[in-house]
Protein backbone atom coordinates (compact mmCIF):
# COMPACT_ATOMS: atom_id res chain seq x y z
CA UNK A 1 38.83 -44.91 77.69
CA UNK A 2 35.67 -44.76 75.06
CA UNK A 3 34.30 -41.83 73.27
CA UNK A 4 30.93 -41.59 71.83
CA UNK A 5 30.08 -40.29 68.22
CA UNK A 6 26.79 -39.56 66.23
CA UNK A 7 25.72 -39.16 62.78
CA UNK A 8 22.32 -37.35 62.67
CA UNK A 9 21.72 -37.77 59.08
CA UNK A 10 18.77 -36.82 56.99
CA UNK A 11 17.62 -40.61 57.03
CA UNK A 12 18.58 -41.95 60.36
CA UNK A 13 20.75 -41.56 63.72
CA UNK A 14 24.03 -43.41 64.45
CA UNK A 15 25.87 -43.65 67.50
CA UNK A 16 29.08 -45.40 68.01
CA UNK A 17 30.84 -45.98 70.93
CA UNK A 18 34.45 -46.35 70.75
CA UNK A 19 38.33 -46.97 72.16
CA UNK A 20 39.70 -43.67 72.57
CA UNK A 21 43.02 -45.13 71.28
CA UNK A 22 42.24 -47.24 68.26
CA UNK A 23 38.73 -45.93 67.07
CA UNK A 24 37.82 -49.61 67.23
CA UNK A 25 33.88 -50.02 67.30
CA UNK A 26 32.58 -51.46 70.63
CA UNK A 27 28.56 -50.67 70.59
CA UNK A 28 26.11 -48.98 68.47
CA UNK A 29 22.80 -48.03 67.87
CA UNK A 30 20.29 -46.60 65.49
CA UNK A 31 17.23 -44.90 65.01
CA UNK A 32 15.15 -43.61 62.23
CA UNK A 33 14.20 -40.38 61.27
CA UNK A 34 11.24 -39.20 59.44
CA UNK A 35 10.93 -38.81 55.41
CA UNK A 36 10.44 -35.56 53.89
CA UNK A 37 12.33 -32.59 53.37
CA UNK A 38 10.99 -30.59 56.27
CA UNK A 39 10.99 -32.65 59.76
CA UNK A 40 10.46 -31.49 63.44
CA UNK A 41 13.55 -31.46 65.01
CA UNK A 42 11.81 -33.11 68.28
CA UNK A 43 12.10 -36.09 65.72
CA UNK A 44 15.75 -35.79 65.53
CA UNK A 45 15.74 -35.68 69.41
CA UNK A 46 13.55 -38.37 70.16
CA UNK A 47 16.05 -40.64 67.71
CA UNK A 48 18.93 -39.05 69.19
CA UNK A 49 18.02 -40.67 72.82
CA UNK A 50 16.82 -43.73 71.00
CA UNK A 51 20.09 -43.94 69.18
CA UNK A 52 21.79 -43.80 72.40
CA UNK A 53 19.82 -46.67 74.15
CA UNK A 54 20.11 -49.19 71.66
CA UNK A 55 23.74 -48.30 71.61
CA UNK A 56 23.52 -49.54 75.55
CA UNK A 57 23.84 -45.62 76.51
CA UNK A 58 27.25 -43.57 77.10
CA UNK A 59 27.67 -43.56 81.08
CA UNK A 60 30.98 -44.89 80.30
CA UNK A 61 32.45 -42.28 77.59
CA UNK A 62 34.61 -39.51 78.58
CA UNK A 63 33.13 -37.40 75.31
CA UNK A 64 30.32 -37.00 72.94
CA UNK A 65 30.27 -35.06 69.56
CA UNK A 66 27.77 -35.23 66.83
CA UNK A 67 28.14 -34.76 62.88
CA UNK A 68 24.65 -33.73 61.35
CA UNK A 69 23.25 -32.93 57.63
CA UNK A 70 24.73 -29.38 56.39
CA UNK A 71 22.15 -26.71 55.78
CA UNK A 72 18.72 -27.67 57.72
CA UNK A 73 17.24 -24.11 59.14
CA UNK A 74 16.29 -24.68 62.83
CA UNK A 75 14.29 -21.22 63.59
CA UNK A 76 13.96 -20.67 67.34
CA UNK A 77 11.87 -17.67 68.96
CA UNK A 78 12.83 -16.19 72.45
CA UNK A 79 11.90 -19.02 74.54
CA UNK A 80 13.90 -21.39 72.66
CA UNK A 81 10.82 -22.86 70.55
CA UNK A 82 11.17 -24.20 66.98
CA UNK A 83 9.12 -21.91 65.37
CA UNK A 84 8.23 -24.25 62.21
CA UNK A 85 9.55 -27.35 61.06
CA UNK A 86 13.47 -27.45 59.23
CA UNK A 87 13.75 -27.26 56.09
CA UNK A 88 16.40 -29.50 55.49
CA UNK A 89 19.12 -29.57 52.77
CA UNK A 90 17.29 -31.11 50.05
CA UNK A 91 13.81 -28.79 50.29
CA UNK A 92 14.28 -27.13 46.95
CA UNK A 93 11.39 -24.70 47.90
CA UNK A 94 14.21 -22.04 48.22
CA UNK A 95 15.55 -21.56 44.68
CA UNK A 96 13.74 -18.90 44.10
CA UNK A 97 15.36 -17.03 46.83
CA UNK A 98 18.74 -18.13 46.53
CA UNK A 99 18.66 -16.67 42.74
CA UNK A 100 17.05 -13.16 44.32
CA UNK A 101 20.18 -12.88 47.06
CA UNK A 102 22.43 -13.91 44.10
CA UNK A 103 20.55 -10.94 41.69
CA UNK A 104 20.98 -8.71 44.65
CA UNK A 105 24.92 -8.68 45.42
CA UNK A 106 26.47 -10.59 42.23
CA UNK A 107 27.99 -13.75 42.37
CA UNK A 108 31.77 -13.04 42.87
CA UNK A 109 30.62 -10.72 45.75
CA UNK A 110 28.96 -13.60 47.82
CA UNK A 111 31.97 -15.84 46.92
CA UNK A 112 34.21 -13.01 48.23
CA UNK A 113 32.57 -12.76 51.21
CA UNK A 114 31.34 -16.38 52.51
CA UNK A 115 33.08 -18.99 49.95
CA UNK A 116 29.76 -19.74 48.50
CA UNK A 117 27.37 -19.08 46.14
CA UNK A 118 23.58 -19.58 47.23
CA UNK A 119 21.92 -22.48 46.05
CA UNK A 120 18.57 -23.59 47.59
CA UNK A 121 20.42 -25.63 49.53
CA UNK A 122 21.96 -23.49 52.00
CA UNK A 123 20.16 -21.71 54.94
CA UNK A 124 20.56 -18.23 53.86
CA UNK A 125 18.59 -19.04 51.10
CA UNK A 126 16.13 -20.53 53.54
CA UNK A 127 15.87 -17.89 55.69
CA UNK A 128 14.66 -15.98 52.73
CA UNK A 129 12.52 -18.11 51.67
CA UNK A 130 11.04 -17.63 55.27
CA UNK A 131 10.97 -14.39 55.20
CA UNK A 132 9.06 -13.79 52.46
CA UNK A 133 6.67 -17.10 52.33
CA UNK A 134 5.78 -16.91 55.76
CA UNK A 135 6.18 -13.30 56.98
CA UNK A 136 5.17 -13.66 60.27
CA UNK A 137 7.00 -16.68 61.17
CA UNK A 138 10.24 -15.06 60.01
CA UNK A 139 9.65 -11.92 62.23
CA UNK A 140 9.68 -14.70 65.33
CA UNK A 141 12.96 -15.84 64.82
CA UNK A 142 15.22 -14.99 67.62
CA UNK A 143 17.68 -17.24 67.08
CA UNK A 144 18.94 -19.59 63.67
CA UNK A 145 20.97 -22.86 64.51
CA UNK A 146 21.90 -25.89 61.98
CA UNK A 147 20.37 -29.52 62.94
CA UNK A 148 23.70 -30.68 64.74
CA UNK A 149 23.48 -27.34 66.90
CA UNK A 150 20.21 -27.60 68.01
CA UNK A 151 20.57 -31.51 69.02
CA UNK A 152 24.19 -30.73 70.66
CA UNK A 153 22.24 -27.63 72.80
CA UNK A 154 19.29 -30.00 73.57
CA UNK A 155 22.35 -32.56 74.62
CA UNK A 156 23.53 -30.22 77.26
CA UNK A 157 20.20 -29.40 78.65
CA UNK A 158 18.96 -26.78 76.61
CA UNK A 159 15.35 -25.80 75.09
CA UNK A 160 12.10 -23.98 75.89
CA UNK A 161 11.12 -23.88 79.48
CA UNK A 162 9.23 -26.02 81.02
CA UNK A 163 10.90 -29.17 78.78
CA UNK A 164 14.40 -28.55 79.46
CA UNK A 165 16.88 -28.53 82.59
CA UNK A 166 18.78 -25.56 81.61
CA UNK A 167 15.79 -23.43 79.87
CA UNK A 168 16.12 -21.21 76.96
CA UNK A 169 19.37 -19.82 76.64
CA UNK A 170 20.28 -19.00 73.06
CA UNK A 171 22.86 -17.49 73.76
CA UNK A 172 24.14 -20.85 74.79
CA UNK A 173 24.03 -22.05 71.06
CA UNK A 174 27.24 -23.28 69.55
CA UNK A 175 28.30 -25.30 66.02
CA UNK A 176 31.84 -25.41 64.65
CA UNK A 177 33.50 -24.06 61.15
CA UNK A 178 32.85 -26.88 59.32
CA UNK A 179 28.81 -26.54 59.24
CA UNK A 180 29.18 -22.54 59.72
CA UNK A 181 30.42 -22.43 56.46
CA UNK A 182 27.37 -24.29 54.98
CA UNK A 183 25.41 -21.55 56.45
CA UNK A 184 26.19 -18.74 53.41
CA UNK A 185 26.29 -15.67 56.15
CA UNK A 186 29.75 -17.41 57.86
CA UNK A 187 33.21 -16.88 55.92
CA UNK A 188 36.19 -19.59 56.21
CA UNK A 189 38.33 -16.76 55.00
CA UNK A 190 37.84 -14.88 57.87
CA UNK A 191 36.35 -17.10 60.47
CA UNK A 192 33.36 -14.97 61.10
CA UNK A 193 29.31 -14.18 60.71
CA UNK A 194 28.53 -11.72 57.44
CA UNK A 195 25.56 -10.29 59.70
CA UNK A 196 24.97 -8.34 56.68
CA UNK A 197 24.09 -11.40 54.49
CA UNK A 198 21.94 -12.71 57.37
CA UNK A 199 19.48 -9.71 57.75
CA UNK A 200 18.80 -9.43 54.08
CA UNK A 201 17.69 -12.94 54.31
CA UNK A 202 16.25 -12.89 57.02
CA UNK A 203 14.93 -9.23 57.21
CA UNK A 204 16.49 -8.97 60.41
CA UNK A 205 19.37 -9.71 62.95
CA UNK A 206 19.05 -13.18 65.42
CA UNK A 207 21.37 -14.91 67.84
CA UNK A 208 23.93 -17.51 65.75
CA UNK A 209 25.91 -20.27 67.41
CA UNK A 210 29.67 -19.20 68.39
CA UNK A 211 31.61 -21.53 66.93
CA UNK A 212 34.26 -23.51 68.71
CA UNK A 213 37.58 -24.67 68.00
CA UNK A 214 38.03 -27.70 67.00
CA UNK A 215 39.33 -28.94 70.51
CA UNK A 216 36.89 -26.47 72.68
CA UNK A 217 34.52 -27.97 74.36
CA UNK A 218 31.01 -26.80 73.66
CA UNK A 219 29.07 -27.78 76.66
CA UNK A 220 28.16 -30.52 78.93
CA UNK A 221 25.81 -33.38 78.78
CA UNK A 222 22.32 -32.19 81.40
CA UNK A 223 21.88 -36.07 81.65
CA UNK A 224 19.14 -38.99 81.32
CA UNK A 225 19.57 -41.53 83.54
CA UNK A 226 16.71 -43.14 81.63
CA UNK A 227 18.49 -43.83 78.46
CA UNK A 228 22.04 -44.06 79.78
CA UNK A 229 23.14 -40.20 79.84
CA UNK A 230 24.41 -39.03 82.77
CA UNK A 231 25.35 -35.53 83.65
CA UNK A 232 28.53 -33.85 82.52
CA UNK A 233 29.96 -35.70 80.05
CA UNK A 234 32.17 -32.79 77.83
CA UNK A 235 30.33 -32.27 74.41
CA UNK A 236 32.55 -31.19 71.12
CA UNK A 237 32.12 -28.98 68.79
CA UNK A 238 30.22 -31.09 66.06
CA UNK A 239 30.73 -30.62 62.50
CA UNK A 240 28.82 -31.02 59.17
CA UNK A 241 28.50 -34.57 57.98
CA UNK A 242 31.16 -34.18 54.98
CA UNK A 243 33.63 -32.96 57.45
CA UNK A 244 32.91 -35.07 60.24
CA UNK A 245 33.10 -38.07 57.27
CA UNK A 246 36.74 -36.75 56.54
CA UNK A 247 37.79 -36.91 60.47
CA UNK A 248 36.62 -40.49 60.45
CA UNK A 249 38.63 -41.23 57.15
CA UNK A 250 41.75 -39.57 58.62
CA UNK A 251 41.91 -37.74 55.50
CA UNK A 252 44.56 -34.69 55.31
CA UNK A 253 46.02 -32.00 52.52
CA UNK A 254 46.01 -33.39 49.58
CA UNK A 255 43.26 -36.29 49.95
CA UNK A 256 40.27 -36.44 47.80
CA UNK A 257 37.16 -38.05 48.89
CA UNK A 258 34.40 -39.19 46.56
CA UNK A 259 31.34 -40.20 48.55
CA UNK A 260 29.04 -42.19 45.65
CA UNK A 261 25.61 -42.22 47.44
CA UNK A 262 22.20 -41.29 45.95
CA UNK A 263 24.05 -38.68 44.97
CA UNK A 264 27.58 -38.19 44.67
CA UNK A 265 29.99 -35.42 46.12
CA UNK A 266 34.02 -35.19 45.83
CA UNK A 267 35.69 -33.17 48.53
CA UNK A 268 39.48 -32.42 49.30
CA UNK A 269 41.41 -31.19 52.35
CA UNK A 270 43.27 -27.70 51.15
CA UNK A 271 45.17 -25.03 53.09
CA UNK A 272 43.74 -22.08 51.81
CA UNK A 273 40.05 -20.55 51.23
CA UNK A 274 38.17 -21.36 48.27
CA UNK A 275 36.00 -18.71 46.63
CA UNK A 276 34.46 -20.02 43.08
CA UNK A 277 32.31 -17.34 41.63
CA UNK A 278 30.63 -19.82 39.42
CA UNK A 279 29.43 -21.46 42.29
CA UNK A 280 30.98 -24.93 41.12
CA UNK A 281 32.71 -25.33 44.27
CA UNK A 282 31.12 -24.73 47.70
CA UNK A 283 34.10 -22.96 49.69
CA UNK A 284 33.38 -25.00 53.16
CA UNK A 285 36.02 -25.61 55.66
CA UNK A 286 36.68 -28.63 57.55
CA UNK A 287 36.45 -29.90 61.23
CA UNK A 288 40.05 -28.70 61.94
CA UNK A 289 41.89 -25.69 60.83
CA UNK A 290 41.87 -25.77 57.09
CA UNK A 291 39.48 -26.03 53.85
CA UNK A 292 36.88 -28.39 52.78
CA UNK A 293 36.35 -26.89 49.11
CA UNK A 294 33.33 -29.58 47.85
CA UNK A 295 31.02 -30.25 44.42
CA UNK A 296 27.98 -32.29 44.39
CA UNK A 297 26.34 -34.26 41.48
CA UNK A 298 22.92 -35.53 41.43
CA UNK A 299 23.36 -38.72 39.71
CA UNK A 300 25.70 -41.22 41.30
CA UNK A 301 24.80 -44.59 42.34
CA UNK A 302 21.33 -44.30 40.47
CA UNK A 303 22.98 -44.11 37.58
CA UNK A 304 23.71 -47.64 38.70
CA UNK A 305 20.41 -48.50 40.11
CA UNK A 306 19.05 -47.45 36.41
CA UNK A 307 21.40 -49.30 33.84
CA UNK A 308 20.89 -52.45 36.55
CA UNK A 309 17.44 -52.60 36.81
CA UNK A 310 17.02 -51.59 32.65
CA UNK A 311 19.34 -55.07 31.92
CA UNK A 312 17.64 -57.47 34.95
CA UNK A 313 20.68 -57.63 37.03
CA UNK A 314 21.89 -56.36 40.27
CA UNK A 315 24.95 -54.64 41.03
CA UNK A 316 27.21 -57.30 41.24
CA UNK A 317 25.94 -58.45 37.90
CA UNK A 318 26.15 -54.65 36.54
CA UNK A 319 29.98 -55.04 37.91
CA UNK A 320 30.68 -58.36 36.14
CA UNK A 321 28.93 -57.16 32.87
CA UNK A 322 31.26 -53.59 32.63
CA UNK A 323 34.17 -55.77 33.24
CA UNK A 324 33.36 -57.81 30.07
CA UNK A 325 33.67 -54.54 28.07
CA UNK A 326 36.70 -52.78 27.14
CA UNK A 327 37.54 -49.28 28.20
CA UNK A 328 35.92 -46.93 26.03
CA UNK A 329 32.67 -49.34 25.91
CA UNK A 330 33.16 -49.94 22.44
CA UNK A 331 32.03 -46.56 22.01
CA UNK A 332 29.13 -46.16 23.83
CA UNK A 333 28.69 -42.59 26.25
CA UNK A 334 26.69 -42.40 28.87
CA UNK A 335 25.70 -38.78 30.05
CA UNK A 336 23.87 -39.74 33.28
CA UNK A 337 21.88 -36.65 33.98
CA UNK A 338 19.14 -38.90 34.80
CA UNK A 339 17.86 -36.13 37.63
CA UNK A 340 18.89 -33.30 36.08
CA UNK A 341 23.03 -32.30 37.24
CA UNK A 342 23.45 -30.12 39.85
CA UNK A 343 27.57 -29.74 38.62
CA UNK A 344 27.44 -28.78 36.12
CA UNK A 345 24.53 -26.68 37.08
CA UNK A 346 21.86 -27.84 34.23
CA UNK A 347 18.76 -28.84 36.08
CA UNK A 348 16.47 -29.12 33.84
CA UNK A 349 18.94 -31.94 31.56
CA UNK A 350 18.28 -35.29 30.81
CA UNK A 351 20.18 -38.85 30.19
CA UNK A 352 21.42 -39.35 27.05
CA UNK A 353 22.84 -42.25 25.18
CA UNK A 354 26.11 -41.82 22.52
CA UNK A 355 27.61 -43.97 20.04
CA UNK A 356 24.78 -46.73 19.39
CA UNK A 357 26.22 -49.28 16.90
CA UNK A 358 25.19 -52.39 15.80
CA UNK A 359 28.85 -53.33 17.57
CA UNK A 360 28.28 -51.59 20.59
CA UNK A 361 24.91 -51.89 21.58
CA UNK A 362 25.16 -54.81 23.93
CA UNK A 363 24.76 -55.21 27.31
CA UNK A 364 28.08 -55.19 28.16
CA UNK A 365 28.79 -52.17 26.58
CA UNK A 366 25.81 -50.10 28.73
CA UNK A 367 26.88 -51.67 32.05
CA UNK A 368 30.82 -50.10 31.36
CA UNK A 369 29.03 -47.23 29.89
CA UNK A 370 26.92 -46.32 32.78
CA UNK A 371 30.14 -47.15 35.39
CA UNK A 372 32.17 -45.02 33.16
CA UNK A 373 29.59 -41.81 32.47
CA UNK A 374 29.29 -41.99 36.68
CA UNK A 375 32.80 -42.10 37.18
CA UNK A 376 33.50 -38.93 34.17
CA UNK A 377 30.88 -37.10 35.99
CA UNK A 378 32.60 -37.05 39.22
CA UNK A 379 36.32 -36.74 37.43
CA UNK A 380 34.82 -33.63 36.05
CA UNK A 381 34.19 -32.57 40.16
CA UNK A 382 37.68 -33.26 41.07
CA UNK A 383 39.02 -31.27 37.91
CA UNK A 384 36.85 -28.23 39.45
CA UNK A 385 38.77 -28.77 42.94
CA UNK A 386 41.98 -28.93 40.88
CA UNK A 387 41.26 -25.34 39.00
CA UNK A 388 39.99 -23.82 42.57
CA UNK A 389 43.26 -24.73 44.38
CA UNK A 390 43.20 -28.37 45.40
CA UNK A 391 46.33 -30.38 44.95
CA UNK A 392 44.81 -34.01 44.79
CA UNK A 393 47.59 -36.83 45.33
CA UNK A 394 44.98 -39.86 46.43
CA UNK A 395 41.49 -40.44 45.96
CA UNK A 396 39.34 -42.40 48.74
CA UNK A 397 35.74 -43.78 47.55
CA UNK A 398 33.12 -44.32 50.33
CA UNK A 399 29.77 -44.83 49.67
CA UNK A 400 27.94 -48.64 48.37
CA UNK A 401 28.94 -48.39 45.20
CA UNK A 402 32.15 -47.68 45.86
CA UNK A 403 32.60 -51.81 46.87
CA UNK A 404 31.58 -53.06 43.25
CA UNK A 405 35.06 -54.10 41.89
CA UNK A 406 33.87 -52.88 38.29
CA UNK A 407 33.70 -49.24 39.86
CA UNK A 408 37.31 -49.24 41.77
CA UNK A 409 38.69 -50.73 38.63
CA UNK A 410 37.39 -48.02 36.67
CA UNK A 411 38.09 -45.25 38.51
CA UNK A 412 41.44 -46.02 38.75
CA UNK A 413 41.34 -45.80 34.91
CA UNK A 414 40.11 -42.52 35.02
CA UNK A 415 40.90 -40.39 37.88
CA UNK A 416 44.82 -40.80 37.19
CA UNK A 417 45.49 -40.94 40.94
CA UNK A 418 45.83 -44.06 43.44
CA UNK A 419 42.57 -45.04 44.95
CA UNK A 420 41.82 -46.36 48.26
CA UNK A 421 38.83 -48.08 49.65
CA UNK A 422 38.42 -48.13 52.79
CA UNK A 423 36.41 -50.66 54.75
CA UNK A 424 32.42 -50.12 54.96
CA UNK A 425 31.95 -48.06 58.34
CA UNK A 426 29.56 -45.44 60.09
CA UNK A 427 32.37 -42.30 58.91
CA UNK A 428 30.60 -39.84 59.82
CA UNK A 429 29.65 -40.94 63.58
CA UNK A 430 33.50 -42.11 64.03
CA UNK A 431 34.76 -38.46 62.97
CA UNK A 432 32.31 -37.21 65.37
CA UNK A 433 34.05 -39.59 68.15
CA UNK A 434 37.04 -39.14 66.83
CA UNK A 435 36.73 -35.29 67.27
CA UNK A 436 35.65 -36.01 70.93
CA UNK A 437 38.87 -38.66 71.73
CA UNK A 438 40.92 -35.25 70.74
CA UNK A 439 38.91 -33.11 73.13
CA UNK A 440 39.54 -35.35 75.57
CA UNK A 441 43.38 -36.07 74.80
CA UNK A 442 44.14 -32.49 74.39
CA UNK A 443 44.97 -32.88 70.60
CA UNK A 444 44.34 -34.12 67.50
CA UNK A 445 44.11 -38.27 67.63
CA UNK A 446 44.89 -40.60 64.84
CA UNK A 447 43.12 -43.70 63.62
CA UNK A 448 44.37 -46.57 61.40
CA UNK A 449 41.78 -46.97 58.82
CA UNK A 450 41.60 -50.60 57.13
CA UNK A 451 41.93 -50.79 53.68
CA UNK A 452 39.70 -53.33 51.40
CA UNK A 453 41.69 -52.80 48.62
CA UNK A 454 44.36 -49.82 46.87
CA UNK A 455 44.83 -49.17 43.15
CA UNK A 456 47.50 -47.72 41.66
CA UNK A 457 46.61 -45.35 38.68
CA UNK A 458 45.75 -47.75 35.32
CA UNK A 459 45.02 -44.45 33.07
CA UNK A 460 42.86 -44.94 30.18
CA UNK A 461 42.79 -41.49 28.46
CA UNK A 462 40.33 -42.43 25.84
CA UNK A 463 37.56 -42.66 28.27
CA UNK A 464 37.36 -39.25 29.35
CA UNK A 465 38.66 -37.72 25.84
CA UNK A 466 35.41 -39.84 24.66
CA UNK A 467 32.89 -38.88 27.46
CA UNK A 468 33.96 -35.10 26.27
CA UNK A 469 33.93 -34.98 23.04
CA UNK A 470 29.91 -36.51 23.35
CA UNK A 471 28.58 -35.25 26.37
């Protein structure tokens, strides 16, 4: 039997197609989306179906679900028409209002009630933004979904009339915890909307998706004969692409995961709520039935793409360099605020350089310097998930820096726990099939994940007591 997963991220689309039974890989495809930080979610769409062609379609899988970007604000008026383009995740546009809804109610209320604090990342702080930049748009809005809503609804058939099977029934909108909690107007504690939160964003009550359980199906495919969808294949519940990324890494209570992108963000599987009223940790749940407490850095493999570029070598040759150096680099601290830091929350900060000796001022010494001041940065992430509840045992790193040697070697010296990387794959699309193999099976499926390589815990104290006491 095969399942289908996507990953509708912010730069592309993914779909895999996979054994039911073993998660194994047997097509996929890809599509990509447009730059920006607002799109048109008929972009999305149109590489959704592309996606799904060049993956030779999914007439043959018993279930689709999709993992999407957290955050994006799809506004939809009464006939099921996206009233603007999305502001997605990154569109920083919305600080301003995320700092007015966080003057209004406090910051350990909105923590209370929702598990976050708004940044301009997260819709509510969207919606305001709508509401007040663009009045009359915001007074449109019938009904508020999150990019992997909107694309699962369209999936099953849904949209304005005229252009879709099933026409515009909002009411037929549906999203699961994970990316409800990403929302800021949807608790984890108790597993429903904070309509309050929404109309003073918004101004004024709309239709939100009901979300499913993590085994409920959502809807069915409406079918496309043209790209390989046919009708009534069982759609999941989706989830956001952190949690989706944590399905397809099997990861359970007590695993960390530190994702070293563009930017960087460490997440854990916990039991209970989070609520973190300095807004350090974002109090999301995950795809199942527990917590996905998360922090976020700005600088991660950059940091790498910096140093590298600064000494006329690539990554491998950045890896080979650090290696040369001893822990500590001789000294030398790297704070890599390069882009500001989002955790800890100093945007306006800058990169700065510690301990310059004659000794240590060698390229070496800056290659293990900026491995180790990327590395401190997101130890400092975990530490937060500690203090807010998480009980780390294991650490996995994903992400392309993650397979430089240098960087697994390091981080075993400073995170203190054993760390696992796993093998380069599309996570986020295989939680989303994996979620759908469970829907179909009735309960929760488990894959093996291959392992490129497990550390035990080397701990080097100094380097972190050193990346302290300067940065």
């Amino acid at each position: 039997m095969l399942v289908a997963g996507v990953d509708s991220s912010t730069q592309s689309c993914k779909v895999v197609v996979c054994d039911a039974d073993t998660g194994r890989v047997l097509r996929a495809g890809r599509a990509p989306h447009p730059d920006g930080t607002e799109v048109d979610p008929e972009a999305w769409w149109d590489a959704l179906r592309a996606a799904i062609a060049e993956a030779g379609g999914v007439a043959d899988a018993a279930a689709i679900a999709i993992g999407g970007q957290q955050h994006g604000m799809v506004a939809l008026d009464a006939g099921g028409r996206v009233i603007r383009p999305a502001l997605l995740w990154n569109d920083t546009r919305s600080a301003a209002a995320a700092d007015a809804l966080r003057a209004e109610f406090g910051d350990a209320e909105l923590a209370q009630r929702t598990g976050l604090v708004p940044v301009a990342s997260f819709t509510i702080a969207k919606l305001r933004w709508l509401r007040d930049a663009e009045p009359a748009a915001a007074e449109r809005v019938a009904a508020v979904a999150l990019p992997h809503d909107w694309l699962s609804w369209r999936l099953a058939g849904y949209g304005p009339a005229g252009e879709s099977p099933r026409g515009p029934d909002l009411a037929a909108l549906w999203t699961d915890r994970s990316d409800a909690s990403g929302t800021g107007y949807w608790s984890a504690r108790t597993g429903a909307y904070d309509r309050g939160l929404l109309e003073a964003a918004l101004g004024h009550d709309a239709v939100l998706p009901r979300v499913r359980s993590p085994l409920e199906t959502g809807g069915t495919t409406a079918g496309d004969p043209r790209i390989g969808i046919p009708a009534g294949i069982p759609i999941g519940p989706g989830a956001g692409d952190n949690a989706a990324a944590a399905l397809g890494l099997g990861a359970g209570v007590g695993d960390a995961v530190i994702s070293i992108g563009t930017s960087g963000t460490v997440f854990g599987v916990a039991e209970h709520p989070v609520a973190d009223p300095s807004g350090t940790v974002a109090g999301f749940a995950d795809a199942g039935g527990a917590q996905l407490p998360l922090i976020a850095t700005l600088n991660a493999a950059r940091v790498l793409d910096t140093v590298a570029a600064l000494l006329g070598v690539d990554h491998d040759g950045l890896g080979r360099l650090a290696l040369e150096s001893p822990p500590g680099a001789a000294g030398l601290v790297l704070q890599p605020y390069f882009a500001g830091e989002r955790t800890p929350n100093l945007p306006d900060a800058t990169a700065t350089l510690f301990g310059m000796t004659l000794a240590s001022t060698r390229r070496e010494h800056l290659a293990r310097a900026a491995v180790e001041g990327l590395l401190c940065g997101l130890a400092d992430g975990l530490d937060a998930l500690r203090d807010a509840g998480l009980e780390a045992r294991t650490a996995t790193l994903i992400g392309g820096a993650a397979l430089n040697p240098a960087v697994q070697r390091i981080a075993a010296q400073i995170l203190g726990l054993p760390v696992r990387i796993p093998a380069p794959a599309e996570y986020v699309a295989l939680g989303a099939a994996r979620q759908a193999a469970s829907l179909v099976r009735g309960a929760a499926v488990h894959w093996v994940v291959p392992l490129l390589a497990e550390l035990a815990p080397a701990d080097e104290p100094r380097i972190r007591a050193q990346y302290r006491a300067r940065a």
